[in-house]
Protein backbone atom coordinates (compact mmCIF):
# COMPACT_ATOMS: atom_id res chain seq x y z
CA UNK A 1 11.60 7.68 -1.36
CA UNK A 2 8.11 9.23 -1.17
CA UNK A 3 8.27 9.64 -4.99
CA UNK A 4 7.89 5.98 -5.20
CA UNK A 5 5.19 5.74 -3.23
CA UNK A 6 3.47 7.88 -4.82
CA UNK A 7 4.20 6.15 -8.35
CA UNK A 8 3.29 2.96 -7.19
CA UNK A 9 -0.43 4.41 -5.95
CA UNK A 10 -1.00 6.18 -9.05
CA UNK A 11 -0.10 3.14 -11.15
CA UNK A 12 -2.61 0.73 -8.19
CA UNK A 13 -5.18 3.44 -8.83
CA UNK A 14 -5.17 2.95 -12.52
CA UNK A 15 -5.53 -0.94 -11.89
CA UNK A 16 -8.43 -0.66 -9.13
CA UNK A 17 -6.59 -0.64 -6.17
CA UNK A 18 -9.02 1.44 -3.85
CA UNK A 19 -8.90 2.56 -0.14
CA UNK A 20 -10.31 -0.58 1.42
CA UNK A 21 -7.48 -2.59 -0.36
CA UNK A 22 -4.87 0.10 0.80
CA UNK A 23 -5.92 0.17 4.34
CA UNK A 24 -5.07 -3.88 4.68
CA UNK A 25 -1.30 -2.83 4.37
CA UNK A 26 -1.59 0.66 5.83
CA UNK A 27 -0.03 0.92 9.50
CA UNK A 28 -3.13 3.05 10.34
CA UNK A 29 -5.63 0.57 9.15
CA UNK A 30 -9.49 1.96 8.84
CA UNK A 31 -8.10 5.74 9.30
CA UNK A 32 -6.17 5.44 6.28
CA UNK A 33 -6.69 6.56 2.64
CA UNK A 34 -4.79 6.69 -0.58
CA UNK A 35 -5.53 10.80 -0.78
CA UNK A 36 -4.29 11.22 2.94
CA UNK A 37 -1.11 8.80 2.30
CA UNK A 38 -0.74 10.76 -1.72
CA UNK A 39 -0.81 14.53 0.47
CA UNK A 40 1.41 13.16 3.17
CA UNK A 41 4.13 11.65 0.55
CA UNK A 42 4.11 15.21 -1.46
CA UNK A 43 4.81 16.88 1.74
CA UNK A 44 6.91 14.97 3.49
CA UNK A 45 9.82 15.10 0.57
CA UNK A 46 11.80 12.09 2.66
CA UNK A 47 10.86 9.00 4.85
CA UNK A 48 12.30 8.91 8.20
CA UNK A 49 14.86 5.61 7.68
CA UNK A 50 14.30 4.95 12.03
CA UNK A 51 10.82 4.70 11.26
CA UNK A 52 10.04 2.03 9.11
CA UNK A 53 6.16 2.29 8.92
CA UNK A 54 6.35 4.18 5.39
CA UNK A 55 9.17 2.11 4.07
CA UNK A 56 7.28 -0.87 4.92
CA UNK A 57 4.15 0.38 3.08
CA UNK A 58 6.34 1.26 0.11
CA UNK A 59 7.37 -2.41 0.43
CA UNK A 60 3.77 -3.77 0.11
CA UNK A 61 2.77 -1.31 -2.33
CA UNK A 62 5.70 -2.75 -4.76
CA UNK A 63 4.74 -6.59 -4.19
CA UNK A 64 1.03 -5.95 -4.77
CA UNK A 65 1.91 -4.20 -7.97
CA UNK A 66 4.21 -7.02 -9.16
CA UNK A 67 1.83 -9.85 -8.14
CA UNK A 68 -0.63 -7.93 -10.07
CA UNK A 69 1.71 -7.63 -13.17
CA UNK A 70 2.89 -11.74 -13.07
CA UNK A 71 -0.82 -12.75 -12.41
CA UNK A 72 -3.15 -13.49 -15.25
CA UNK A 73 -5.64 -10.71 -14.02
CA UNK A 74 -8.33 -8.40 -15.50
CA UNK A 75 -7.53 -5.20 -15.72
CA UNK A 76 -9.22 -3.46 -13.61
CA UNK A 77 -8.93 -6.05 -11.41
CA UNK A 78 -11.98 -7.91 -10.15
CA UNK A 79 -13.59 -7.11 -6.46
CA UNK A 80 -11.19 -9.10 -4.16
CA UNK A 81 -8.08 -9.48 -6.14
CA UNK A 82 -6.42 -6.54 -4.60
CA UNK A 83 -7.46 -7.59 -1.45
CA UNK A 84 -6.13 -10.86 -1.49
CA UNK A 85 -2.82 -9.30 -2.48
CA UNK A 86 -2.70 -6.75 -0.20
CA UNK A 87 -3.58 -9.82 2.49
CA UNK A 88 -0.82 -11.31 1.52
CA UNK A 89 1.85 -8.71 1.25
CA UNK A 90 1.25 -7.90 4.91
CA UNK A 91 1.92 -11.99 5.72
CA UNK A 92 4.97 -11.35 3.87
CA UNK A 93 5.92 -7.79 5.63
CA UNK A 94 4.52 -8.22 8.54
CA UNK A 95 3.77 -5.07 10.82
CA UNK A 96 6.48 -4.36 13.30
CA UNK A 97 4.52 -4.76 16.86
CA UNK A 98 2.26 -2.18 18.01
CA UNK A 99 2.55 -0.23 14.80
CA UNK A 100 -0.85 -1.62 13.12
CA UNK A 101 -3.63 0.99 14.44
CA UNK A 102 -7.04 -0.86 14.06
CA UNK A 103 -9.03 1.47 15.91
């Protein structure tokens, strides 16, 4: 499962997709980074299914990059654009309680 993630960054990355945009549907919110989540995905080899933080990010990941692909964007995108989508991927996933860090 990690190999997806990792796929789907890669492919964000090439778009624009940047750390501020990734840490609106990141569970660890300002702490987190596309490097740090990339290292932690090569490492990890498998999600842990009874924790559904990374699956969840996965999740978001995908249905940013298919909004991206059905929209009639730039490429890269404009300032904003992945932010609105991440915005909204996290209205449509929403964090599980008390897993959203914001410190």
């Amino acid at each position: 499962m990690p190999q997806r993630t990792i796929t789907l960054l890669n492919q964000l990355r090439a778009h624009g997709f940047s750390d501020d945009d990734f840490r609106v549907l990141h569970h660890n919110g300002p702490k987190a980074s596309i490097a740090s989540h990339l290292s932690y995905c090569e490492v990890i080899g498998i999600f842990n299914e009874g924790n559904p933080t990374n699956i969840q990010v996965r999740d978001r990941l995908e249905l940013v990059l298919a909004s991206f692909r059905s929209g009639d964007y730039h490429r890269p995108a404009h300032p904003g654009v992945f932010r609105a989508l991440a915005t909204a991927t996290v209205a449509e996933i929403p964090f599980a309680a008390g897993t959203r860090d914001s410190a």
